[in-house]
PDB file of N, CA and C in Angstrom:
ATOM      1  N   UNK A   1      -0.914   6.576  21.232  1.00  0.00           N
ATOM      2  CA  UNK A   1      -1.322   6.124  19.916  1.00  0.00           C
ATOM      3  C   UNK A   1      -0.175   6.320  18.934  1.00  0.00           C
ATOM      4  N   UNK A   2       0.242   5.123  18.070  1.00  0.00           N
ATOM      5  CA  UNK A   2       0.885   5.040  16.907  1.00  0.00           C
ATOM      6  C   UNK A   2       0.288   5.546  15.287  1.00  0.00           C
ATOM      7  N   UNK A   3       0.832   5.995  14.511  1.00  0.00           N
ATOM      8  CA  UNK A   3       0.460   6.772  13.628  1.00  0.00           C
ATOM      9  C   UNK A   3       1.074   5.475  12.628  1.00  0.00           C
ATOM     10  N   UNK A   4       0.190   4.720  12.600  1.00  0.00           N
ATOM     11  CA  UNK A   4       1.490   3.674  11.349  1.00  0.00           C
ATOM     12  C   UNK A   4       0.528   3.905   9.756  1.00  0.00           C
ATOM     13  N   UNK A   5       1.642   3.416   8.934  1.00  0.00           N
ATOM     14  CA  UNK A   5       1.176   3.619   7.445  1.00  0.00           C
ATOM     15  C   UNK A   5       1.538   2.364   6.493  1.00  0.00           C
ATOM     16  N   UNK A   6       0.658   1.847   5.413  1.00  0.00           N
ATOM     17  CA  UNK A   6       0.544   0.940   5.127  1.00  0.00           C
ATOM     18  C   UNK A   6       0.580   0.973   3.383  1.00  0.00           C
ATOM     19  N   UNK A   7       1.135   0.134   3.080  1.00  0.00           N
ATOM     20  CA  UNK A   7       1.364  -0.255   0.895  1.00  0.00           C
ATOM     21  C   UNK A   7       0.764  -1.561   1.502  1.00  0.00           C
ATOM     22  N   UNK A   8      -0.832  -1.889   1.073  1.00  0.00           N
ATOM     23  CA  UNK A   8      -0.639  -3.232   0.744  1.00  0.00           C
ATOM     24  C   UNK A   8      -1.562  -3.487  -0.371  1.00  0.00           C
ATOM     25  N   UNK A   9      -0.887  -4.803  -1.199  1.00  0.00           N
ATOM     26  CA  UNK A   9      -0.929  -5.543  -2.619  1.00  0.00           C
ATOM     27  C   UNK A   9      -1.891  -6.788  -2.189  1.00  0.00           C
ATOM     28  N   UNK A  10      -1.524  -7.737  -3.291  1.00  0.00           N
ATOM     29  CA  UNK A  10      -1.844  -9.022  -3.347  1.00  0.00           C
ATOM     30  C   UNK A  10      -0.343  -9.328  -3.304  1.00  0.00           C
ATOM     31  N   UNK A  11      -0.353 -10.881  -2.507  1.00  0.00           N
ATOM     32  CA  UNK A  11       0.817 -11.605  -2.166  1.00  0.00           C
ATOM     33  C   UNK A  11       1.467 -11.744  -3.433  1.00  0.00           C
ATOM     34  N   UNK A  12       0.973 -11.770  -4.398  1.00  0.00           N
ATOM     35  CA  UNK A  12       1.385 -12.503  -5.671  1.00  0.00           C
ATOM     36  C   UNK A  12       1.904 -11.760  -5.814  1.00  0.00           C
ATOM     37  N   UNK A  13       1.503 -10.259  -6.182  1.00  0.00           N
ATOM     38  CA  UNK A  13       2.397  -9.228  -6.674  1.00  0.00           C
ATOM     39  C   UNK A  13       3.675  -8.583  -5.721  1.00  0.00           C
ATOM     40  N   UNK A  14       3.315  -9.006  -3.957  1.00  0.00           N
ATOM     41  CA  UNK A  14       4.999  -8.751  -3.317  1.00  0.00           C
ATOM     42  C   UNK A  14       5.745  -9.535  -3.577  1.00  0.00           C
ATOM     43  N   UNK A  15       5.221 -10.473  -3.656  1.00  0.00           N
ATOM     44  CA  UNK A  15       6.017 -12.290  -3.445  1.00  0.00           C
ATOM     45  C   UNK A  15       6.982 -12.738  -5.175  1.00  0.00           C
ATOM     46  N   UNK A  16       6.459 -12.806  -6.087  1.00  0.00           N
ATOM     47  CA  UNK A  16       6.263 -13.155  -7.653  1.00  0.00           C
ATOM     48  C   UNK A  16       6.209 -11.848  -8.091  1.00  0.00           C
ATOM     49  N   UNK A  17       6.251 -10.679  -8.134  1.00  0.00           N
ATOM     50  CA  UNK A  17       6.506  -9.721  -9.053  1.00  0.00           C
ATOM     51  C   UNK A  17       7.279  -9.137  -9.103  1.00  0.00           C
ATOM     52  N   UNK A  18       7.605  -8.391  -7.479  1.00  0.00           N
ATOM     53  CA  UNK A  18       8.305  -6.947  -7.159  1.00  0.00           C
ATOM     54  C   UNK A  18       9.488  -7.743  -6.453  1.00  0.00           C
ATOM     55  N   UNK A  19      10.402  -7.043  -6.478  1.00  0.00           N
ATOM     56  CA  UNK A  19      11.687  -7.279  -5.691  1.00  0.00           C
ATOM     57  C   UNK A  19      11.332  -6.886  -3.929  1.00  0.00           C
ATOM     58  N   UNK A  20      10.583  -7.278  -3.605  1.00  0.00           N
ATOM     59  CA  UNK A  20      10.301  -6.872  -2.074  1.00  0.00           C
ATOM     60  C   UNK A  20      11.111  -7.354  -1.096  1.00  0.00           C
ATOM     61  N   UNK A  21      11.825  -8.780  -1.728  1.00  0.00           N
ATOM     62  CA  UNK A  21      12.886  -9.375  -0.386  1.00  0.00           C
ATOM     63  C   UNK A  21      14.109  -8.384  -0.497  1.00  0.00           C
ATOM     64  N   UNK A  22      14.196  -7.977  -1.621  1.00  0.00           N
ATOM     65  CA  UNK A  22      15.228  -6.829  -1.952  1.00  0.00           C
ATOM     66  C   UNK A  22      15.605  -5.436  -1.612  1.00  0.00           C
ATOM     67  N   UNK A  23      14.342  -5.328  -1.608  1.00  0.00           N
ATOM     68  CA  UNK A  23      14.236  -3.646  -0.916  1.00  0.00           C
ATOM     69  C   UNK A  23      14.266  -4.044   0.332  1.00  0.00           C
ATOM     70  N   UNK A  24      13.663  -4.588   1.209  1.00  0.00           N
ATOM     71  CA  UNK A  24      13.093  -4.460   2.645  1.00  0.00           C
ATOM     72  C   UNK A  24      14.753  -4.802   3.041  1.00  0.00           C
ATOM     73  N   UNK A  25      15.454  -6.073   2.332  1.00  0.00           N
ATOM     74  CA  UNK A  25      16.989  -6.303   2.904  1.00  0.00           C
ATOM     75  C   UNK A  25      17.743  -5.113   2.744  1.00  0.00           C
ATOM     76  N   UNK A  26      17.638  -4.022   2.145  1.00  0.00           N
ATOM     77  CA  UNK A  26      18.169  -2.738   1.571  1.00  0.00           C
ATOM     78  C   UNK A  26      18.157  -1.776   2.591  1.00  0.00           C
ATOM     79  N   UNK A  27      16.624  -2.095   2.865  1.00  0.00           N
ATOM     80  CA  UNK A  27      15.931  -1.368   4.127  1.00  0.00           C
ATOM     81  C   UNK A  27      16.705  -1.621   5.638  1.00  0.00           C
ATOM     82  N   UNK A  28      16.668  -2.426   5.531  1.00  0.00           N
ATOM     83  CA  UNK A  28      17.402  -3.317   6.881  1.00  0.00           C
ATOM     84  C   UNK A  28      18.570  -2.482   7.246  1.00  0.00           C
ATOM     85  N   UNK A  29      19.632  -2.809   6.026  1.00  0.00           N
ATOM     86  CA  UNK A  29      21.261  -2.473   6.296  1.00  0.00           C
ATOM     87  C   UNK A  29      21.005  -0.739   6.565  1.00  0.00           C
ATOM     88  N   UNK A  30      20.177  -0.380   5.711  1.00  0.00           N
ATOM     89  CA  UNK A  30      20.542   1.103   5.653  1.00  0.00           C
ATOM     90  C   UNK A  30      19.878   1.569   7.310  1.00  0.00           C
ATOM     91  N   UNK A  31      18.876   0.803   7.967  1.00  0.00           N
ATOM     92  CA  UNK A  31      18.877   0.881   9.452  1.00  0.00           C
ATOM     93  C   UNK A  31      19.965   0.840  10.279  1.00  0.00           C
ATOM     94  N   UNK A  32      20.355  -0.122   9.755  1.00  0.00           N
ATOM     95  CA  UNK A  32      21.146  -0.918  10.768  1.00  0.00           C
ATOM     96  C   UNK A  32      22.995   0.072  10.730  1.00  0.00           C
ATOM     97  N   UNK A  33      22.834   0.412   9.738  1.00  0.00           N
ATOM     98  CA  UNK A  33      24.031   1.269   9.416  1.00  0.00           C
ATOM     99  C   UNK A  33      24.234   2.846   9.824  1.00  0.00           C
ATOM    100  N   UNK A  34      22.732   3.081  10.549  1.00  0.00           N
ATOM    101  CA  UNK A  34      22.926   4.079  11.146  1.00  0.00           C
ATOM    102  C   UNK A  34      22.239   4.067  12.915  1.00  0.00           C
ATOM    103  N   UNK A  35      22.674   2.887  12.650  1.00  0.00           N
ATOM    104  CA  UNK A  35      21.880   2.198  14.002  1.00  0.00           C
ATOM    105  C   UNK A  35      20.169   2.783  14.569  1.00  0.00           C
ATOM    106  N   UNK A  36      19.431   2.697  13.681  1.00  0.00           N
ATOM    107  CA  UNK A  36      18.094   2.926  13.449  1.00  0.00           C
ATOM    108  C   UNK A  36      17.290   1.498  14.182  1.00  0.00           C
ATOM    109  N   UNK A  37      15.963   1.413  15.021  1.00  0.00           N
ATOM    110  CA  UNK A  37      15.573   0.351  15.357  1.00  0.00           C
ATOM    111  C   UNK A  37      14.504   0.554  14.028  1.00  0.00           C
ATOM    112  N   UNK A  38      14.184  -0.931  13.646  1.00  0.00           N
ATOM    113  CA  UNK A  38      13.621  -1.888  12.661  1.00  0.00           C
ATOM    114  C   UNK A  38      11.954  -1.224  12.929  1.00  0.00           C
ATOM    115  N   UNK A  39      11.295  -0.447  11.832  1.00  0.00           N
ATOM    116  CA  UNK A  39      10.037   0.648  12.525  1.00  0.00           C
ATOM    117  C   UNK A  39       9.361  -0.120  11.097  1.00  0.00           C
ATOM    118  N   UNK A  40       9.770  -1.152  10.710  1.00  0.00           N
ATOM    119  CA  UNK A  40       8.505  -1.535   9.421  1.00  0.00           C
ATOM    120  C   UNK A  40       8.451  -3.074   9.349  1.00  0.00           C
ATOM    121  N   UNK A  41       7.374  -3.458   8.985  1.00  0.00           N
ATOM    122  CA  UNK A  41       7.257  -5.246   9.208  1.00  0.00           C
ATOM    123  C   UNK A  41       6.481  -5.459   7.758  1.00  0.00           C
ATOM    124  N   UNK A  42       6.614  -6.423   7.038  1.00  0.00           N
ATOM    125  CA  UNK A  42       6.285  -7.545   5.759  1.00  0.00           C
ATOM    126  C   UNK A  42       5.201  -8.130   6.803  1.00  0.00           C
ATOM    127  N   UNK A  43       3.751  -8.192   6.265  1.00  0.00           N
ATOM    128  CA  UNK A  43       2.412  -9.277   6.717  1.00  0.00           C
ATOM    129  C   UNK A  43       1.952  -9.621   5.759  1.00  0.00           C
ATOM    130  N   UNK A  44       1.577 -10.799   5.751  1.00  0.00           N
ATOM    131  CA  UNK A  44       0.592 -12.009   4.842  1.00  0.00           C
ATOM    132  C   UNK A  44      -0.550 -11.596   5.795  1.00  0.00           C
ATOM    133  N   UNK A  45      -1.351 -11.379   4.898  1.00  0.00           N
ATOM    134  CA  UNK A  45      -3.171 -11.224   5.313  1.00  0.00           C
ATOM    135  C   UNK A  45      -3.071 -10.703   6.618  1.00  0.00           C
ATOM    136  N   UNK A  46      -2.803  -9.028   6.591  1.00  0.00           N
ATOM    137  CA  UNK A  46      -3.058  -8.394   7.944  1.00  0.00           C
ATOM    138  C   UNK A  46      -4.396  -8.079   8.243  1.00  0.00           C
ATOM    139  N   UNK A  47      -4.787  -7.933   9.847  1.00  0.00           N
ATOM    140  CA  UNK A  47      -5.893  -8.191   9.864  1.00  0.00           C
ATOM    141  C   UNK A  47      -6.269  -6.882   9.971  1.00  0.00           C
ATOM    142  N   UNK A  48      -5.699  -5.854   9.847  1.00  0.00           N
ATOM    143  CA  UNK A  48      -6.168  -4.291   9.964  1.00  0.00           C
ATOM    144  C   UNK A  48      -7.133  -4.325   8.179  1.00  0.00           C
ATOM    145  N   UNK A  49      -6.443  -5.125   7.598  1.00  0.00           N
ATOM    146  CA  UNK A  49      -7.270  -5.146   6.010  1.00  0.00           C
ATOM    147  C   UNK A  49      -8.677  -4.957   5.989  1.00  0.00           C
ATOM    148  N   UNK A  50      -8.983  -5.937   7.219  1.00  0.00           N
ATOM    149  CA  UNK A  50     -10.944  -6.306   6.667  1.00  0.00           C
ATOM    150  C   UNK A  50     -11.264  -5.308   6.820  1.00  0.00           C
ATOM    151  N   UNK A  51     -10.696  -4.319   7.396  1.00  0.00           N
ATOM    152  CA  UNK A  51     -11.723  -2.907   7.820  1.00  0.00           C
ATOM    153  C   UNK A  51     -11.517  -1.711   6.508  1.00  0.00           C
ATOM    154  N   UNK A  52     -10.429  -2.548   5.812  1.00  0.00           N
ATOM    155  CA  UNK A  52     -10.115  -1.652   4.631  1.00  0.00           C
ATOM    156  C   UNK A  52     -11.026  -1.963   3.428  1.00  0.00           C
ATOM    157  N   UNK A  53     -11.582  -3.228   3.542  1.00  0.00           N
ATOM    158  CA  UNK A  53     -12.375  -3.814   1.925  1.00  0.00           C
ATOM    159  C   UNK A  53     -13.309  -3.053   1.719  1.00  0.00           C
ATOM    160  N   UNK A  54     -13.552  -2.018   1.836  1.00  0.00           N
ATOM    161  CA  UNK A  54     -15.186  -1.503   1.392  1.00  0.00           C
ATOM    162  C   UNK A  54     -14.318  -0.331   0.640  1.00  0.00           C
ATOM    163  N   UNK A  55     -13.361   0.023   1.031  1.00  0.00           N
ATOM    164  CA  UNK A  55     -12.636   1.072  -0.113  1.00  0.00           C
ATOM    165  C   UNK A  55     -12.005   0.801  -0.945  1.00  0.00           C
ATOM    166  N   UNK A  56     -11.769  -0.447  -1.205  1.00  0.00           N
ATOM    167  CA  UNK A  56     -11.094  -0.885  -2.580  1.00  0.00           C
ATOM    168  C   UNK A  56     -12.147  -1.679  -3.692  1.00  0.00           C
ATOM    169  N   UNK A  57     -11.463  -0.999  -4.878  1.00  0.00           N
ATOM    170  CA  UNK A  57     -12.752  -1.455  -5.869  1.00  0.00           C
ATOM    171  C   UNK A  57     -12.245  -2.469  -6.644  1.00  0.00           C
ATOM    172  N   UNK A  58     -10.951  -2.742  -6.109  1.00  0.00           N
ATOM    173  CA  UNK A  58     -10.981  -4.026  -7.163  1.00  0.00           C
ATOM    174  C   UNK A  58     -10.471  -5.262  -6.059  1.00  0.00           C
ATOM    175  N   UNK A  59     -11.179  -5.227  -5.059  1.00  0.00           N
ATOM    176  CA  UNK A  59     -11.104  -6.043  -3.898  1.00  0.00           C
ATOM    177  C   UNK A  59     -11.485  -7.510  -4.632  1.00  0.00           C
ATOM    178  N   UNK A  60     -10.685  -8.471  -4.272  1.00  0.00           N
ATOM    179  CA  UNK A  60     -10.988  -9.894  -4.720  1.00  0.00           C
ATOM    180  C   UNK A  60     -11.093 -10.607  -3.169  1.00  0.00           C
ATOM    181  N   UNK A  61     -12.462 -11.601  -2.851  1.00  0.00           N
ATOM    182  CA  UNK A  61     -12.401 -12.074  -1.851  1.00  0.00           C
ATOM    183  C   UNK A  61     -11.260 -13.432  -1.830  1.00  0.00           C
ATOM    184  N   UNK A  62     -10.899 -13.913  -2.472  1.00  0.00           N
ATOM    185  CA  UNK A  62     -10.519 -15.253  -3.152  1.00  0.00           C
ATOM    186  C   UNK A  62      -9.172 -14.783  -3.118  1.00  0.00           C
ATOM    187  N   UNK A  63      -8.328 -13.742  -2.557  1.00  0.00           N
ATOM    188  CA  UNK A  63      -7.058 -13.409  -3.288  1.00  0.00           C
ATOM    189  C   UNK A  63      -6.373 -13.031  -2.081  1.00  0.00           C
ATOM    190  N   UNK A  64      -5.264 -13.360  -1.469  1.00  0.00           N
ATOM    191  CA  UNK A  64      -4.688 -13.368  -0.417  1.00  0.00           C
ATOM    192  C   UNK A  64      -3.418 -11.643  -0.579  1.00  0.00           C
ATOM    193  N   UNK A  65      -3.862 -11.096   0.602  1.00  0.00           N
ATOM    194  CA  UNK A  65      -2.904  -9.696   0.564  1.00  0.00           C
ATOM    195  C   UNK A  65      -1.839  -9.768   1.614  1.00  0.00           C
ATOM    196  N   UNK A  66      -0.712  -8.418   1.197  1.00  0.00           N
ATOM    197  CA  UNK A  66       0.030  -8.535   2.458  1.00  0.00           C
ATOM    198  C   UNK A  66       0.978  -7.145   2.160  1.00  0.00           C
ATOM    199  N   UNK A  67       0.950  -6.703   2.867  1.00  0.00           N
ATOM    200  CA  UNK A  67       1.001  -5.592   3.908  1.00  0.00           C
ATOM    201  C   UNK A  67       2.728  -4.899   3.979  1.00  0.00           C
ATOM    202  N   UNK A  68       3.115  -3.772   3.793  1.00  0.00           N
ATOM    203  CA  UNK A  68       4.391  -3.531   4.341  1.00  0.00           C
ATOM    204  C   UNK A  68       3.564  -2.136   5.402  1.00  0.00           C
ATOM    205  N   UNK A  69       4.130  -2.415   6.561  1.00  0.00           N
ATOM    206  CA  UNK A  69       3.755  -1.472   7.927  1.00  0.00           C
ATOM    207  C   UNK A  69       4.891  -0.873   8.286  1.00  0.00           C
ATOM    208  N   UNK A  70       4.776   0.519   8.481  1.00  0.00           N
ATOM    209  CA  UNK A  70       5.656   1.350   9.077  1.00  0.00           C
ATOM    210  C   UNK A  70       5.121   2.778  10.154  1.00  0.00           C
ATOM    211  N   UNK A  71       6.069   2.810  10.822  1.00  0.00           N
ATOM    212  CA  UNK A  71       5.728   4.550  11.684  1.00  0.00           C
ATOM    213  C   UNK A  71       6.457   5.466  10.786  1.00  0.00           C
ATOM    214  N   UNK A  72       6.948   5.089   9.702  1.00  0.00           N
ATOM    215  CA  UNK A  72       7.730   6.073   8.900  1.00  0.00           C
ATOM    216  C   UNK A  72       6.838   6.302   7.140  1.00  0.00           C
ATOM    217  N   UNK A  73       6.346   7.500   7.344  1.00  0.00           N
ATOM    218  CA  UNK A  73       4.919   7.511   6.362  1.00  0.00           C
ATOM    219  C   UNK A  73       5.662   8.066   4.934  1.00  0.00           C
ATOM    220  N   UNK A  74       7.682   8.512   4.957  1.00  0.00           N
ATOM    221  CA  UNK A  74       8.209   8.822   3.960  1.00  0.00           C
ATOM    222  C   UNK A  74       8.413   7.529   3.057  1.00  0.00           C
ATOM    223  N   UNK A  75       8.698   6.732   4.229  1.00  0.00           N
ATOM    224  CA  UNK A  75       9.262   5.261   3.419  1.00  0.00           C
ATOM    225  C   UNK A  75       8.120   4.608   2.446  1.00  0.00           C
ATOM    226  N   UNK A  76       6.895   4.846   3.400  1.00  0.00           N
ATOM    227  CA  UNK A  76       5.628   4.136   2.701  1.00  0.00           C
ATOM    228  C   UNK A  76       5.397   5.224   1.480  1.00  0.00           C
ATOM    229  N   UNK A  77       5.715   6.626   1.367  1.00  0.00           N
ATOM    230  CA  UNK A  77       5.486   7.073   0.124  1.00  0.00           C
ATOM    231  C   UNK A  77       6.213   6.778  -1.181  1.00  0.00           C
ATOM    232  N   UNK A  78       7.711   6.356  -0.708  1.00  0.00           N
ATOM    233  CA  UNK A  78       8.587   6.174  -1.374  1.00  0.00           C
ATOM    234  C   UNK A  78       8.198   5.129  -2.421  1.00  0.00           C
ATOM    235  N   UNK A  79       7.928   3.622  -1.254  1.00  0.00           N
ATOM    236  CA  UNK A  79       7.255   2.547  -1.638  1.00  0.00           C
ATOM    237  C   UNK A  79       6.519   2.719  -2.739  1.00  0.00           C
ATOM    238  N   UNK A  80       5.096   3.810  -2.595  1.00  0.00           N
ATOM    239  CA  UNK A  80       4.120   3.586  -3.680  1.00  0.00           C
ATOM    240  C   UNK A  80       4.702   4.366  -5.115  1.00  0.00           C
ATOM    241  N   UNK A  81       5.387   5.059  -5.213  1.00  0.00           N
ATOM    242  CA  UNK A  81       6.370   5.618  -6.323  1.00  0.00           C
ATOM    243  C   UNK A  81       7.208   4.443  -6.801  1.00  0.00           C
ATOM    244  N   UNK A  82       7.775   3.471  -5.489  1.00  0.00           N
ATOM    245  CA  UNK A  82       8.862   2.764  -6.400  1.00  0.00           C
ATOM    246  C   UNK A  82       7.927   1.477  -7.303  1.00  0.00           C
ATOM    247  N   UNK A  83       6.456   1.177  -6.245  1.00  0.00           N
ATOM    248  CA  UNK A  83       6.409  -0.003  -6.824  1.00  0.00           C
ATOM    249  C   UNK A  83       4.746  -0.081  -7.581  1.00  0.00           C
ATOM    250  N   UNK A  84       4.075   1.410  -7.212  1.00  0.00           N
ATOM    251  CA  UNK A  84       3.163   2.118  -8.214  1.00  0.00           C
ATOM    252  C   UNK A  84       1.383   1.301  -8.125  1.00  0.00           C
ATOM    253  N   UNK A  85       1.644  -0.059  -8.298  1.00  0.00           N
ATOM    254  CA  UNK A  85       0.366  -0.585  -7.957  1.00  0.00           C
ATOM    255  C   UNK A  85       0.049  -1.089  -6.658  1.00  0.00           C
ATOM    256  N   UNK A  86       0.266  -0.485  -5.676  1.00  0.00           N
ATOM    257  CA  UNK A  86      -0.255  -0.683  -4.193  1.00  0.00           C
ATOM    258  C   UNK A  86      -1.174   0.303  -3.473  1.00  0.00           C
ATOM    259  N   UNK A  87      -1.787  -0.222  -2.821  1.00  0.00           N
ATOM    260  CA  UNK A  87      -3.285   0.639  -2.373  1.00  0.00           C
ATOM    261  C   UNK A  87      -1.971   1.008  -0.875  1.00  0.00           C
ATOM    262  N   UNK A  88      -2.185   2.519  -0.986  1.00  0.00           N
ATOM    263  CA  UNK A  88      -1.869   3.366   0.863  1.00  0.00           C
ATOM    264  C   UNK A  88      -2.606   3.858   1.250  1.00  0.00           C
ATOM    265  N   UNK A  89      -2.205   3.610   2.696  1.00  0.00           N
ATOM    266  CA  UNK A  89      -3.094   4.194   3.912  1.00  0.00           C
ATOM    267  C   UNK A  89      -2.701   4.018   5.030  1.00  0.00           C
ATOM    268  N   UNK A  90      -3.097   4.454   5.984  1.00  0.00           N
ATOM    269  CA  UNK A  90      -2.823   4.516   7.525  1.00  0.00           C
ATOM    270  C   UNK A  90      -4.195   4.546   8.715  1.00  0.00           C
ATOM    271  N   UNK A  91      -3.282   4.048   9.479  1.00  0.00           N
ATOM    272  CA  UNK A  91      -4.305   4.209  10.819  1.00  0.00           C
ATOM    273  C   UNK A  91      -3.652   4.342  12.488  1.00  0.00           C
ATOM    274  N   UNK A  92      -4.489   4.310  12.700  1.00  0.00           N
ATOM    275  CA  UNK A  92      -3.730   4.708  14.356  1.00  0.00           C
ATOM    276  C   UNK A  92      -3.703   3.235  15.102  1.00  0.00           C
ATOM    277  N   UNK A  93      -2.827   2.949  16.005  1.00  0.00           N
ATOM    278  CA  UNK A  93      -3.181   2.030  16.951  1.00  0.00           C
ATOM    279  C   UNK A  93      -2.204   2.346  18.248  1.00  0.00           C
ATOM    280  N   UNK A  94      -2.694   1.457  19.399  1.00  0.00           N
ATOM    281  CA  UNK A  94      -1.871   1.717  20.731  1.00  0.00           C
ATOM    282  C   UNK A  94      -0.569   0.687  20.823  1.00  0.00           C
ATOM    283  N   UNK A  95      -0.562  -0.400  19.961  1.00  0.00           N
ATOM    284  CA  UNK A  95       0.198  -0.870  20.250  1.00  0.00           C
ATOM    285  C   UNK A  95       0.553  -1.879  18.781  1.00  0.00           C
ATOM    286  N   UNK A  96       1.695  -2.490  18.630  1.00  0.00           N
ATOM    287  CA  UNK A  96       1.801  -3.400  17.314  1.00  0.00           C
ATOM    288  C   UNK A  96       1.274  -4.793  17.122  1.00  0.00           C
ATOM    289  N   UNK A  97      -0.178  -4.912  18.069  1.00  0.00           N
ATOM    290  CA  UNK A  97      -0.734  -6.468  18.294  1.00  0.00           C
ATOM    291  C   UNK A  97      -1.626  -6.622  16.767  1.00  0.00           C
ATOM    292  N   UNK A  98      -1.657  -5.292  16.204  1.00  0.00           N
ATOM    293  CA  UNK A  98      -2.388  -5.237  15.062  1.00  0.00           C
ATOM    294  C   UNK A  98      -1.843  -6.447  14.064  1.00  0.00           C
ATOM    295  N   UNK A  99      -0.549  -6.322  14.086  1.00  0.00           N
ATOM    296  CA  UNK A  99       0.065  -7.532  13.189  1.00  0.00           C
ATOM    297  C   UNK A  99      -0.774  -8.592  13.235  1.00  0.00           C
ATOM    298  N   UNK A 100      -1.314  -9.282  14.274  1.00  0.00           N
ATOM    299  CA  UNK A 100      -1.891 -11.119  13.886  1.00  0.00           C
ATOM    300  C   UNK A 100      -3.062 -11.037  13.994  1.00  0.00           C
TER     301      UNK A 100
END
């Protein structure tokens, strides 16, 4: 079992608000520069969500979300400090099929 951890928004606000292509490319090099394998993925409407809607209170059915996933639960804290309005959390899974 994987221990992964999750920031997710509304698309609008990764996509149209926040610098997210920015950080995650930030994210990348600073992997890649210490030759780190790639442990976080960007999702449009992950499907681990539906099991999340009963804990969010300002859940909109009509409003499309998406997801930054990681096994690294510092990065995802970092995340909600840098970018402040994102719902976190985590869950376990056996494998990364959770993505589709």
């Amino acid at each position: 079992m994987h221990n992964y951890h999750f920031a997710v928004a509304s698309q609008s606000f990764f996509l149209d608000q926040e610098p997210i292509e920015e950080i995650l490319r930030e994210r990348t090099q600073y992997y890649k520069s210490f030759n780190k394998e790639i442990d976080f993925w960007f999702i449009l409407n992950p499907s681990f969500f539906n099991s999340l809607q009963y804990q969010l209170n300002y859940y909109d059915e009509n409003q499309s979300f998406a997801a930054i996933v990681s096994l690294d639960k510092q990065f995802i804290q970092w995340l909600k400090l840098r970018l402040v309005f994102v719902y976190v959390g985590n869950f376990q899974s056996q494998s990364i099929f959770f993505l589709n």
